[in-house]
N, C-alpha and C. Protein backbone atom coordinates (compact mmCIF):
# COMPACT_ATOMS: atom_id res chain seq x y z
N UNK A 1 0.81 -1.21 0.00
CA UNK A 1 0.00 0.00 0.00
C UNK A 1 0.85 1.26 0.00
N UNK A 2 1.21 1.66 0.79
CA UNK A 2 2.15 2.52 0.97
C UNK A 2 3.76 2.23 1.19
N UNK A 3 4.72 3.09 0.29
CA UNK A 3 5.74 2.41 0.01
C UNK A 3 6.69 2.89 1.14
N UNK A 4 6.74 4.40 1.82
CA UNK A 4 7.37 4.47 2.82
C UNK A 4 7.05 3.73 4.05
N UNK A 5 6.61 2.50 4.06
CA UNK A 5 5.91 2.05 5.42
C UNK A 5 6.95 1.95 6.69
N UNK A 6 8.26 1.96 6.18
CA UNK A 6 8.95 1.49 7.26
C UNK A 6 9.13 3.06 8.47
N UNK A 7 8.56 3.95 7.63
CA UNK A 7 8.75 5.20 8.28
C UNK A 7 7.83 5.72 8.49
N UNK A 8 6.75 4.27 9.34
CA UNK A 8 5.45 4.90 10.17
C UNK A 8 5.73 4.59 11.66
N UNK A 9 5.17 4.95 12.10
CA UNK A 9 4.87 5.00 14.06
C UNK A 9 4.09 4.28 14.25
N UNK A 10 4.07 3.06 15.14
CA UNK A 10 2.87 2.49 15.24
C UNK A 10 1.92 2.99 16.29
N UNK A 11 0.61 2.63 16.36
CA UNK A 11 -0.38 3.60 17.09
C UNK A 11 0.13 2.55 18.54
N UNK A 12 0.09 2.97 20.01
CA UNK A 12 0.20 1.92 21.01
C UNK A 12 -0.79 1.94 21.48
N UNK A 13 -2.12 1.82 20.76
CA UNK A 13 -3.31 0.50 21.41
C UNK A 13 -4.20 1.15 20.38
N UNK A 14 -4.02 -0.03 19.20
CA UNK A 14 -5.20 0.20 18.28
C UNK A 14 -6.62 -0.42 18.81
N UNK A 15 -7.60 -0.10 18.60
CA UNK A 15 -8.77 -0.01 19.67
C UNK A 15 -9.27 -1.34 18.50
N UNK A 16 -9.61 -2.08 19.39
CA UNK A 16 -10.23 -3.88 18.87
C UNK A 16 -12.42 -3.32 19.19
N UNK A 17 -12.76 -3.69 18.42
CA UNK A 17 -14.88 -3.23 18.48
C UNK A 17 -14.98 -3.43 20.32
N UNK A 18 -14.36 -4.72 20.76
CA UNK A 18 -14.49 -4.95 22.71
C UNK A 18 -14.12 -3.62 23.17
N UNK A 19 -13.08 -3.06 22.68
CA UNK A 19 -11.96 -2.16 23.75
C UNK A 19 -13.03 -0.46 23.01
N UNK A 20 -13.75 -0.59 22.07
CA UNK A 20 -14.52 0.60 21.40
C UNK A 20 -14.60 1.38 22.58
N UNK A 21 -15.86 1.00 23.48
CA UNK A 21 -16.42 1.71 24.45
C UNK A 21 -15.75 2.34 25.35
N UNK A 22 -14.58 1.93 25.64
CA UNK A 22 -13.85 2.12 26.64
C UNK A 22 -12.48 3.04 26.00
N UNK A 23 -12.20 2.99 25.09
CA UNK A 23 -11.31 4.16 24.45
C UNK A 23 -12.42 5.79 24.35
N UNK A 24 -13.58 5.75 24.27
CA UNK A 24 -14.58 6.44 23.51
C UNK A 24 -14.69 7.58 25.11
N UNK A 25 -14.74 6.33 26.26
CA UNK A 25 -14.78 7.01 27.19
C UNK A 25 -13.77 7.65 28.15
N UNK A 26 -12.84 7.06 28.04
CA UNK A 26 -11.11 7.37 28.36
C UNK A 26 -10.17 8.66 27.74
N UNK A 27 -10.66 8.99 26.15
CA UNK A 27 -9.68 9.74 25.01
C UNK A 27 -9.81 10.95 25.85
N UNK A 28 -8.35 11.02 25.78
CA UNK A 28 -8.45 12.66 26.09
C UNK A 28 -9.26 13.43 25.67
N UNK A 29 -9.16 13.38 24.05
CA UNK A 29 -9.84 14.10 23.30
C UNK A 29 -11.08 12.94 22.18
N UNK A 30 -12.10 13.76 22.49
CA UNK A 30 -13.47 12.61 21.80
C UNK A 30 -14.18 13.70 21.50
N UNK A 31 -14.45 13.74 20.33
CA UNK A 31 -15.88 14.42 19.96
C UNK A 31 -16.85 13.90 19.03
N UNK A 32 -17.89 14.39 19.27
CA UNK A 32 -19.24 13.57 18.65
C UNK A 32 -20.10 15.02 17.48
N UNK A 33 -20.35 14.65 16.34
CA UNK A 33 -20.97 15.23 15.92
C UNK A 33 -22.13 14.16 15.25
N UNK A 34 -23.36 15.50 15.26
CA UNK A 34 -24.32 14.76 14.09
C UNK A 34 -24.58 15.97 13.30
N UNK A 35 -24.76 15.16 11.81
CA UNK A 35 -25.32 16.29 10.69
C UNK A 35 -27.01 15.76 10.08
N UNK A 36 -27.24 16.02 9.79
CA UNK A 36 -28.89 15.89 9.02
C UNK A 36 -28.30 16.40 7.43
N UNK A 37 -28.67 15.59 6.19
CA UNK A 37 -28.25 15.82 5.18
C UNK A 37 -29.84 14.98 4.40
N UNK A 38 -30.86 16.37 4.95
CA UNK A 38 -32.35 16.24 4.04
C UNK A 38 -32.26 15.55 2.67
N UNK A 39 -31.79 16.03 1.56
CA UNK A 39 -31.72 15.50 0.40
C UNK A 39 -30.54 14.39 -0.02
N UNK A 40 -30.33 13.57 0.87
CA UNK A 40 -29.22 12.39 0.44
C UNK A 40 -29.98 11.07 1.47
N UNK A 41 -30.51 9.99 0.68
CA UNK A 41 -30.88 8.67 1.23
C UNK A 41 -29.67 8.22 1.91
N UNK A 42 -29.76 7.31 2.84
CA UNK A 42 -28.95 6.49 3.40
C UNK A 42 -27.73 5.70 2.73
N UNK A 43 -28.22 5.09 1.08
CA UNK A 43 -27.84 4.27 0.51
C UNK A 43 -26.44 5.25 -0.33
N UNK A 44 -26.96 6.42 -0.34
CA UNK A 44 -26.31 7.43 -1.31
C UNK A 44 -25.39 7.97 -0.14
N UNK A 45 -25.59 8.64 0.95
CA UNK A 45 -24.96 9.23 2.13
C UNK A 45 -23.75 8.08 2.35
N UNK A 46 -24.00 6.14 2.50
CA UNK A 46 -23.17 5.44 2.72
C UNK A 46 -21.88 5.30 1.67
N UNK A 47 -22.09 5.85 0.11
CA UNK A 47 -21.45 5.60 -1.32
C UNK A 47 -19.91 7.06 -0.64
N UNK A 48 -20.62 7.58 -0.06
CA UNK A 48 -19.16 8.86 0.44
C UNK A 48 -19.03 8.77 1.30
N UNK A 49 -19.40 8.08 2.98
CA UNK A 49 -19.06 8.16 3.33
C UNK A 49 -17.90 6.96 3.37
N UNK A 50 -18.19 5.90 2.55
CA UNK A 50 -17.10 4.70 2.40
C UNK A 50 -16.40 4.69 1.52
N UNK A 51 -16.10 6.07 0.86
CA UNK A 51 -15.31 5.35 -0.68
C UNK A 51 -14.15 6.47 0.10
N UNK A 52 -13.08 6.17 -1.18
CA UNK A 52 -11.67 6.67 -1.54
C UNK A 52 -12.21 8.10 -1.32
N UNK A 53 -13.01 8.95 -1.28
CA UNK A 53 -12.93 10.56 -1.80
C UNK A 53 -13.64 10.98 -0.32
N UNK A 54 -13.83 9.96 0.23
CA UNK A 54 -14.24 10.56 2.07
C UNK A 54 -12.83 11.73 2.27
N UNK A 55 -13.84 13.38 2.37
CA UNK A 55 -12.76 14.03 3.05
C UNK A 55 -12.22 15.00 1.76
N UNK A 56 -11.85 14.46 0.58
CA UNK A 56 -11.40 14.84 -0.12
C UNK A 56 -11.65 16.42 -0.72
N UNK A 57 -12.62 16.58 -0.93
CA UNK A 57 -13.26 17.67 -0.58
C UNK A 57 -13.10 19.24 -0.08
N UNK A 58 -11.89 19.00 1.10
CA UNK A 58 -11.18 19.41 2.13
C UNK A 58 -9.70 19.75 1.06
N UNK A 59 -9.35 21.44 0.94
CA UNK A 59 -7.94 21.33 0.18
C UNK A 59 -6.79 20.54 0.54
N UNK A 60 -6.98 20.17 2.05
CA UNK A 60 -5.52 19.52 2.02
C UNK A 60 -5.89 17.35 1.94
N UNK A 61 -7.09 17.48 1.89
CA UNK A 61 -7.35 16.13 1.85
C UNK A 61 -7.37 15.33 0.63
N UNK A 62 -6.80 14.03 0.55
CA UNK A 62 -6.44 13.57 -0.50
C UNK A 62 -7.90 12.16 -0.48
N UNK A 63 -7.78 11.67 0.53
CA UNK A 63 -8.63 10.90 0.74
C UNK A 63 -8.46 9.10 1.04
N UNK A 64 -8.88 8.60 0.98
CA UNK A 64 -8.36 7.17 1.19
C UNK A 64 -8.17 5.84 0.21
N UNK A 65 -7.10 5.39 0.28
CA UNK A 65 -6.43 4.25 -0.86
C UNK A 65 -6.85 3.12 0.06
N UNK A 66 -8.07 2.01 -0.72
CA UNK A 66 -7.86 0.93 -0.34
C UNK A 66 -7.28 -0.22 -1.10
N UNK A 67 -7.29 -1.53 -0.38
CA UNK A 67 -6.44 -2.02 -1.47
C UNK A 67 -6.37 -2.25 -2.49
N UNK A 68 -5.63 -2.56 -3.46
CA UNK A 68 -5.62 -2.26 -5.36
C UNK A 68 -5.73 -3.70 -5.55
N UNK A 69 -5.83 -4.78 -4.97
CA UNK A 69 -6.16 -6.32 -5.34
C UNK A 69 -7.58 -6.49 -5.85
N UNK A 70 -8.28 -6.00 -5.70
CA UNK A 70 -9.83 -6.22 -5.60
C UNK A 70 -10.83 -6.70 -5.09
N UNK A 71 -10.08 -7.02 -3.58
CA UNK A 71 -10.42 -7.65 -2.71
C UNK A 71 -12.13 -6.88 -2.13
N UNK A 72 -12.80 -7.55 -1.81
CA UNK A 72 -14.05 -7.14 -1.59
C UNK A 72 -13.69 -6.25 0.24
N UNK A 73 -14.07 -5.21 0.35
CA UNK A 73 -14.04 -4.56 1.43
C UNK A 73 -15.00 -5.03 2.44
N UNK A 74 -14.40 -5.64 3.97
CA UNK A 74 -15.19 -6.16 5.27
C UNK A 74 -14.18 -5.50 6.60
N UNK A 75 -15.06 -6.34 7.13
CA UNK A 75 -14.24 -5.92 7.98
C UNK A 75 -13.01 -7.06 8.37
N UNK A 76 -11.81 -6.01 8.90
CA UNK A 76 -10.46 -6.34 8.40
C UNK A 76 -9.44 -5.80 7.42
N UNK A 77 -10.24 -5.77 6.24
CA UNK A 77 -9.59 -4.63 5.41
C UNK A 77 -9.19 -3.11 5.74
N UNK A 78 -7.41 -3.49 5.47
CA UNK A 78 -7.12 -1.88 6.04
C UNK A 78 -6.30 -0.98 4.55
N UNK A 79 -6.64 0.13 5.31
CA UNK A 79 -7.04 1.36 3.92
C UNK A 79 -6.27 2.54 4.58
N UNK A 80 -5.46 3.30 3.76
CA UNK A 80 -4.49 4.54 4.18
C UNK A 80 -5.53 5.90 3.68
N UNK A 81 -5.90 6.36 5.05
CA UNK A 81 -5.58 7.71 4.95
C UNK A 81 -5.14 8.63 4.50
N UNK A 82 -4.67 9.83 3.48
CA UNK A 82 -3.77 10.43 3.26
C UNK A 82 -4.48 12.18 2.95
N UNK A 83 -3.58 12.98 3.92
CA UNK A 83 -3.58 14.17 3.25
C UNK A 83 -2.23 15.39 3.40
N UNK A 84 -2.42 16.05 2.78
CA UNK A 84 -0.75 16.89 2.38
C UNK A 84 -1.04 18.34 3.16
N UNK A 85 0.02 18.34 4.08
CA UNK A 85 0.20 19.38 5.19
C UNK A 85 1.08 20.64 4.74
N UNK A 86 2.18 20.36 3.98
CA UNK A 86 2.82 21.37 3.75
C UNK A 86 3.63 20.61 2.16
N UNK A 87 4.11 21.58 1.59
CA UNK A 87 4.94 20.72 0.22
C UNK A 87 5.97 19.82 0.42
N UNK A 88 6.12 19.85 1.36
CA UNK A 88 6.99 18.37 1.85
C UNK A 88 6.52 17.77 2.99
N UNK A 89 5.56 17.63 3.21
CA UNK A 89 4.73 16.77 4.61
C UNK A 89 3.64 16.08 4.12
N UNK A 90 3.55 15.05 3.92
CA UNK A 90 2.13 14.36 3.56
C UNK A 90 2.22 13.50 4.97
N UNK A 91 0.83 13.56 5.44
CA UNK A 91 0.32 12.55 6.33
C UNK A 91 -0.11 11.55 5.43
N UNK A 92 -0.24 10.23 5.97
CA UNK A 92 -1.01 9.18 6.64
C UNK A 92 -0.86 8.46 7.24
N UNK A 93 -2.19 7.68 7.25
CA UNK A 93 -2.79 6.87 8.22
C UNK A 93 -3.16 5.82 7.87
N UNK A 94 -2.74 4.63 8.57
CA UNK A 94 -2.93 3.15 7.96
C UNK A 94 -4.43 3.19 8.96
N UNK A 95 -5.64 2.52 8.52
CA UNK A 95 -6.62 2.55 9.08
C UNK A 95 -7.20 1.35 9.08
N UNK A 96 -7.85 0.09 10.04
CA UNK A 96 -8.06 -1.38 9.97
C UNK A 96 -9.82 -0.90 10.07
N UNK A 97 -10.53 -1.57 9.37
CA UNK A 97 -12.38 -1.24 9.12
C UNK A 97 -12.20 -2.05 10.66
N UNK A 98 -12.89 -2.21 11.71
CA UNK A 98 -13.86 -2.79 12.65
C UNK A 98 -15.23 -3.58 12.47
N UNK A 99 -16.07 -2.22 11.60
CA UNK A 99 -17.64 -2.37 11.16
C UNK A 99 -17.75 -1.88 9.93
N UNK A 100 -18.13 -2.96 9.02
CA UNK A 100 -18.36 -2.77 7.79
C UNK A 100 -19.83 -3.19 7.52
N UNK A 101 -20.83 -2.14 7.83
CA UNK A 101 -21.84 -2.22 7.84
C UNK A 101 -22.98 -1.35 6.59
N UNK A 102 -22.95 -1.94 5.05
CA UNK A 102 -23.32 -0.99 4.27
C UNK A 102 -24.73 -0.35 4.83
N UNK A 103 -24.47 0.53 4.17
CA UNK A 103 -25.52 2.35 4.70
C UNK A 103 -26.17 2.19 6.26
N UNK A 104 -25.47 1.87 6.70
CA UNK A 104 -25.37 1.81 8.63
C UNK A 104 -24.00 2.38 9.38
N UNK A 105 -23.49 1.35 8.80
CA UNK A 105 -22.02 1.90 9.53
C UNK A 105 -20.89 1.46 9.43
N UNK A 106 -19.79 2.32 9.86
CA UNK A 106 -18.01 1.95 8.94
C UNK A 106 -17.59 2.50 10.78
N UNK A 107 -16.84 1.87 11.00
CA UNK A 107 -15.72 2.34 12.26
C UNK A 107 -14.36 1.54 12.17
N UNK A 108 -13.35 2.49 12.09
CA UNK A 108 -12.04 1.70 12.37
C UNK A 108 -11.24 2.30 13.55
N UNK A 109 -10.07 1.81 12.87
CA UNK A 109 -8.83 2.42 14.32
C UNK A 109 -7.86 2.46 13.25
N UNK A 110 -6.86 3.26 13.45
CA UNK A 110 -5.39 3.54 12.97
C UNK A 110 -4.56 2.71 13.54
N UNK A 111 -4.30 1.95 12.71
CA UNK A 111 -2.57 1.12 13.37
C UNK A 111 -1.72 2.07 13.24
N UNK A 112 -0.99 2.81 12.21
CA UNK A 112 0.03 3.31 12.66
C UNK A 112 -0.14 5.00 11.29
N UNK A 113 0.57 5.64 11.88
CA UNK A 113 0.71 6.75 10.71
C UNK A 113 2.56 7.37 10.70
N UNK A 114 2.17 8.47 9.76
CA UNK A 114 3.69 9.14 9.80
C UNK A 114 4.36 9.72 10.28
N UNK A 115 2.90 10.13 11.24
CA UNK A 115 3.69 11.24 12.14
C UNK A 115 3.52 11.13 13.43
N UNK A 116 3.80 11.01 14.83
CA UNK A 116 4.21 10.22 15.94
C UNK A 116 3.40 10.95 17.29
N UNK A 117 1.98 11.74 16.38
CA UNK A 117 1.65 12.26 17.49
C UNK A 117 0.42 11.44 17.94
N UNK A 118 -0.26 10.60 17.46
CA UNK A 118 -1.85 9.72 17.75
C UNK A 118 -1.15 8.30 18.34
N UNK A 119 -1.56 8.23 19.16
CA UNK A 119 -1.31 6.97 19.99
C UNK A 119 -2.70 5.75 19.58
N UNK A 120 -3.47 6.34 19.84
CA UNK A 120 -5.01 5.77 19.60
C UNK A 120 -5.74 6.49 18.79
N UNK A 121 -6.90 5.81 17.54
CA UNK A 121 -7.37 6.83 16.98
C UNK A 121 -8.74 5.85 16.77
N UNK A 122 -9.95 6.71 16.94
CA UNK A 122 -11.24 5.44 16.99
C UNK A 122 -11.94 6.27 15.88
N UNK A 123 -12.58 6.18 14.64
CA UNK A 123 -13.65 6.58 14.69
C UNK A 123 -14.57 5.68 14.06
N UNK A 124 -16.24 6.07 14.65
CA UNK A 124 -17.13 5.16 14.22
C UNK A 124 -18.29 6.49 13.45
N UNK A 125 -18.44 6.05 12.26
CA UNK A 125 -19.43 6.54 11.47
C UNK A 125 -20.81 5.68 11.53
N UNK A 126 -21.92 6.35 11.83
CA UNK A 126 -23.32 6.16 11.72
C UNK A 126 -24.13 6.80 11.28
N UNK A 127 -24.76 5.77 10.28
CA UNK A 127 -26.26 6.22 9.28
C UNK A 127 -27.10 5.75 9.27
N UNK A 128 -28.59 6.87 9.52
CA UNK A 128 -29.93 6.72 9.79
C UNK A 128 -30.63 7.42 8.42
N UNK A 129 -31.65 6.55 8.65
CA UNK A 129 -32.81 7.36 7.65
C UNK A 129 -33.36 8.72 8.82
N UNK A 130 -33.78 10.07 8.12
CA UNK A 130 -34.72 10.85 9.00
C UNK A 130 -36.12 10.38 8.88
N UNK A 131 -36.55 10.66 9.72
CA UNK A 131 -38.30 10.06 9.61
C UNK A 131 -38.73 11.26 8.51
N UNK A 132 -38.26 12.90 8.13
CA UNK A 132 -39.15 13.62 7.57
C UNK A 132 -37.85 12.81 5.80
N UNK A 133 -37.50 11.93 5.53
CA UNK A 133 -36.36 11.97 4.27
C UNK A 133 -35.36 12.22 4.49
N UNK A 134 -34.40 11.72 3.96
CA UNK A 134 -32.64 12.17 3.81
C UNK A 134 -32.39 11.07 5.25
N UNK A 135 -31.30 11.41 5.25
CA UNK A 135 -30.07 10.59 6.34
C UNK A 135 -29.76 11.64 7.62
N UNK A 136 -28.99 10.88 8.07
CA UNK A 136 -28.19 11.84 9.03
C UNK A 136 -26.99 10.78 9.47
N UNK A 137 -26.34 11.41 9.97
CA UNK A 137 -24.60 11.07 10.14
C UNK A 137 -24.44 11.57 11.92
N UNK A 138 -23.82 10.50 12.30
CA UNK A 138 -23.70 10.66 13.58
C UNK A 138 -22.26 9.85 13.67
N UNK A 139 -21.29 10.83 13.95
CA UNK A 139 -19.71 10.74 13.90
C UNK A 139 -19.19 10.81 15.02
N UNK A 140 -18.44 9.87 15.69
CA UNK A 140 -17.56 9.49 16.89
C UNK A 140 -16.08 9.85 16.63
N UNK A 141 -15.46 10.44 16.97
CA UNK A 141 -13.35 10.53 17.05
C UNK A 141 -13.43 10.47 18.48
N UNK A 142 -12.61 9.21 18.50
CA UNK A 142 -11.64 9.49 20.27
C UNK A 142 -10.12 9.34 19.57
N UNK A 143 -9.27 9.94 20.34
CA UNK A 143 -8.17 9.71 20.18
C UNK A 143 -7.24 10.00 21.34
N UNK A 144 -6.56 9.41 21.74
CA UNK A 144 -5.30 9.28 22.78
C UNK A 144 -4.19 9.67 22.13
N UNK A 145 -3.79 11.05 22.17
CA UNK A 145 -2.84 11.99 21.95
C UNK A 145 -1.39 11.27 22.24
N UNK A 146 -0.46 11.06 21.42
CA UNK A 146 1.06 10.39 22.12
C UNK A 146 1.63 11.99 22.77
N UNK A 147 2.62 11.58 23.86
CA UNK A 147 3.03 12.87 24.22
C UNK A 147 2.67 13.54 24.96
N UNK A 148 1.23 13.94 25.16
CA UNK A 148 0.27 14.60 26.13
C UNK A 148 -0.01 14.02 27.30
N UNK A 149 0.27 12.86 27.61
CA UNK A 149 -0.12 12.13 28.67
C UNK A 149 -1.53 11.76 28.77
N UNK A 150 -2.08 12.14 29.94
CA UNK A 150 -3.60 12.25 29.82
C UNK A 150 -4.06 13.85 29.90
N UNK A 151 -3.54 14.70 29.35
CA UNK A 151 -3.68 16.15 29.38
C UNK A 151 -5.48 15.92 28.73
N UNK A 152 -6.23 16.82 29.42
CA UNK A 152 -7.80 16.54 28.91
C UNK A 152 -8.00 17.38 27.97
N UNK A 153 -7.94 17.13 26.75
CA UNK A 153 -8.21 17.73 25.71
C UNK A 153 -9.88 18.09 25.19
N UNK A 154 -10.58 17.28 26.17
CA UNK A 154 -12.25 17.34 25.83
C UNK A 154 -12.38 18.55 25.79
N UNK A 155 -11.84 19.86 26.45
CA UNK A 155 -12.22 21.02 26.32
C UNK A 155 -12.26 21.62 24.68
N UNK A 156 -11.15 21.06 24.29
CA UNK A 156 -11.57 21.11 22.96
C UNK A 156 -12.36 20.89 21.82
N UNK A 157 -13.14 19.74 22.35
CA UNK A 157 -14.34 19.43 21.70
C UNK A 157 -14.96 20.21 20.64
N UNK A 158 -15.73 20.94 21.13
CA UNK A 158 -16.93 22.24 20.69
C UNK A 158 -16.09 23.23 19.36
N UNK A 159 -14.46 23.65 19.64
CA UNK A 159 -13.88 23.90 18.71
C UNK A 159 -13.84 22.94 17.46
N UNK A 160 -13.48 21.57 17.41
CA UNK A 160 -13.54 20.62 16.72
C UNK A 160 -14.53 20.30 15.87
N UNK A 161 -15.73 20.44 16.91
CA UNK A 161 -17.06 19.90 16.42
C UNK A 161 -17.75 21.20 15.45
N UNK A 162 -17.04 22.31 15.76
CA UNK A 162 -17.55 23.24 14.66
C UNK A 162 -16.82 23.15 13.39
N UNK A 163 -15.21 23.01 13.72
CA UNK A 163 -14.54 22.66 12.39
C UNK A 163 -15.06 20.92 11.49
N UNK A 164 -15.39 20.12 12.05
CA UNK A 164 -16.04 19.03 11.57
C UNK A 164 -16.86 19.20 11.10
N UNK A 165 -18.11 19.97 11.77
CA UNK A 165 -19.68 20.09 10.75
C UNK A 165 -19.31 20.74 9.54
N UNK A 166 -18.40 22.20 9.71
CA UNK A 166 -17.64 22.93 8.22
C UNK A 166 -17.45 22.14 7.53
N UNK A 167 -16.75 20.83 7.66
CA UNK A 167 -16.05 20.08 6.80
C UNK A 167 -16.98 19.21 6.21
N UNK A 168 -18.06 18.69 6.97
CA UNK A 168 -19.21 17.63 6.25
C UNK A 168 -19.83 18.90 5.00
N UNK A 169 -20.26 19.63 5.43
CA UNK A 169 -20.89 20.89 4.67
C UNK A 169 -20.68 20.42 2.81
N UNK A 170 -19.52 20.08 2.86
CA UNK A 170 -18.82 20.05 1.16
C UNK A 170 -19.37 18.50 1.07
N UNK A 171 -20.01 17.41 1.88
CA UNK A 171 -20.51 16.45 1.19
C UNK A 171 -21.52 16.63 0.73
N UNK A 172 -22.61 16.76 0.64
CA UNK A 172 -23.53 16.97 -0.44
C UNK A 172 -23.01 17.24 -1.90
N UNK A 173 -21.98 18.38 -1.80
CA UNK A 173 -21.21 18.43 -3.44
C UNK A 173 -20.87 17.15 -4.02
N UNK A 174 -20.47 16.33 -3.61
CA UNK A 174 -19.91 15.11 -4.07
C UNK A 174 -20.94 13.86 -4.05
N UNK A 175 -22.07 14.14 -3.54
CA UNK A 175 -23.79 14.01 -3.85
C UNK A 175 -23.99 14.06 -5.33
N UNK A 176 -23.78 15.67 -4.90
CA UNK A 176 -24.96 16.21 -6.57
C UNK A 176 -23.42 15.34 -7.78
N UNK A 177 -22.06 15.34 -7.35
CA UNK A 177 -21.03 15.12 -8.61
C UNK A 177 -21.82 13.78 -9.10
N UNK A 178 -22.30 12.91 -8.32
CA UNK A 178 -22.23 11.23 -8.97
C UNK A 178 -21.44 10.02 -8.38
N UNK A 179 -20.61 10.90 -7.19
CA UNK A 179 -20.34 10.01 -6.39
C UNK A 179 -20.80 8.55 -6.13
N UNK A 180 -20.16 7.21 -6.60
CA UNK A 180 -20.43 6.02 -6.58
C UNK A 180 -19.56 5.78 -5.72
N UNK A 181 -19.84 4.25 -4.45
CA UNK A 181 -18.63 3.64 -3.61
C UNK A 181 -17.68 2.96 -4.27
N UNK A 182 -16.80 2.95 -3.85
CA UNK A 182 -16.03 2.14 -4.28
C UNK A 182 -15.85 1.03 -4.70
N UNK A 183 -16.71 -0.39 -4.49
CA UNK A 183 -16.62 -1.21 -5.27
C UNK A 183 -18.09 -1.86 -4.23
N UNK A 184 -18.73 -2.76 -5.05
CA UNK A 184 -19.94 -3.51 -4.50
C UNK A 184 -19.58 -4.52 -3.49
N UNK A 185 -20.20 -3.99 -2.05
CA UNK A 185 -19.84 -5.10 -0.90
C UNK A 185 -20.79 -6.29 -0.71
N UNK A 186 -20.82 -7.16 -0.03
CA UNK A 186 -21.48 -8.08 0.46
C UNK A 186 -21.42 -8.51 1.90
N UNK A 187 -21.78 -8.51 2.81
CA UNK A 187 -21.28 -8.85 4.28
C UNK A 187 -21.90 -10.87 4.49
């Protein structure tokens, strides 16, 4: 997948679906958002939030490479992260699925990335129908900061959670583009 691999960090406690709850409630830093996205079904809302162009959207986001075998995506299948910080800094993030649940739900954890500051990284994506039409998205991040100790970063939250909703804002665009998932799953 990625060819610099030997010059990743590994995460020290990638979160297993058992250990979910208990990272979610522990992370220094965890925030929760939900969006309501009226004009996008469930089935259509699940096609971006699981493919390669999750994020992308975002100028510095590149989006996510899964594997090039053609292997059918479950859970287990792990998929890199990637976005470009400065002209010589690209992040990523090796990411393992947990829940591969089409137009319900996707949650993984980061095994390891490039840059040595995420110790733990959880997130779980969830999709509902609204009772009035459209979906809604209800988004989990915990993460255990390397470095910080247990410094409580929750205060940060509310900052986060405003820069996050900004950032969903640009999915619908990739709605109206034609956005298809990435390849047809089966569980």
């Amino acid at each position: 997948m990625q060819p610099l691999a030997r010059f990743r960090f590994r995460a020290t406690a990638p979160v297993t679906l058992e250990s979910a709850a208990e990272a979610i409630d522990t992370a220094p830093f965890c925030t929760h958002v939900v969006y309501d996205f009226p004009d996008i079904d469930p089935d259509d809302l699940w096609s971006i939030v699981s493919s390669d162009r999750m994020w992308s959207w975002l100028p510095f986001v590149w989006g996510c490479r899964y594997p090039d075998d053609g292997a059918e995506v479950a859970v287990g299948t792990v998929r890199d992260f990637q976005m470009f910080l400065h002209h010589w800094l690209i992040y990523a993030q090796r990411e393992q699925i947990l829940v591969w649940e089409p137009s319900a739900r996707l949650a993984y954890t980061a095994t390891d990335a490039t840059l040595p500051f995420f110790g733990t990284w959880f997130e779980d994506y969830r999709i509902s129908a609204r009772p009035a039409g459209g979906s809604r998205l209800s988004w989990t991040m915990a993460v255990h900061v390397r470095f910080l100790g247990r410094l409580p970063l929750r205060w940060t939250a509310p900052l986060f959670q405003a820069i996050f909703r900004f950032g969903l804002r640009g999915l619908p665009r990739e709605h109206r583009n034609g956005l298809t998932a990435v390849r047809e799953t089966t569980i």
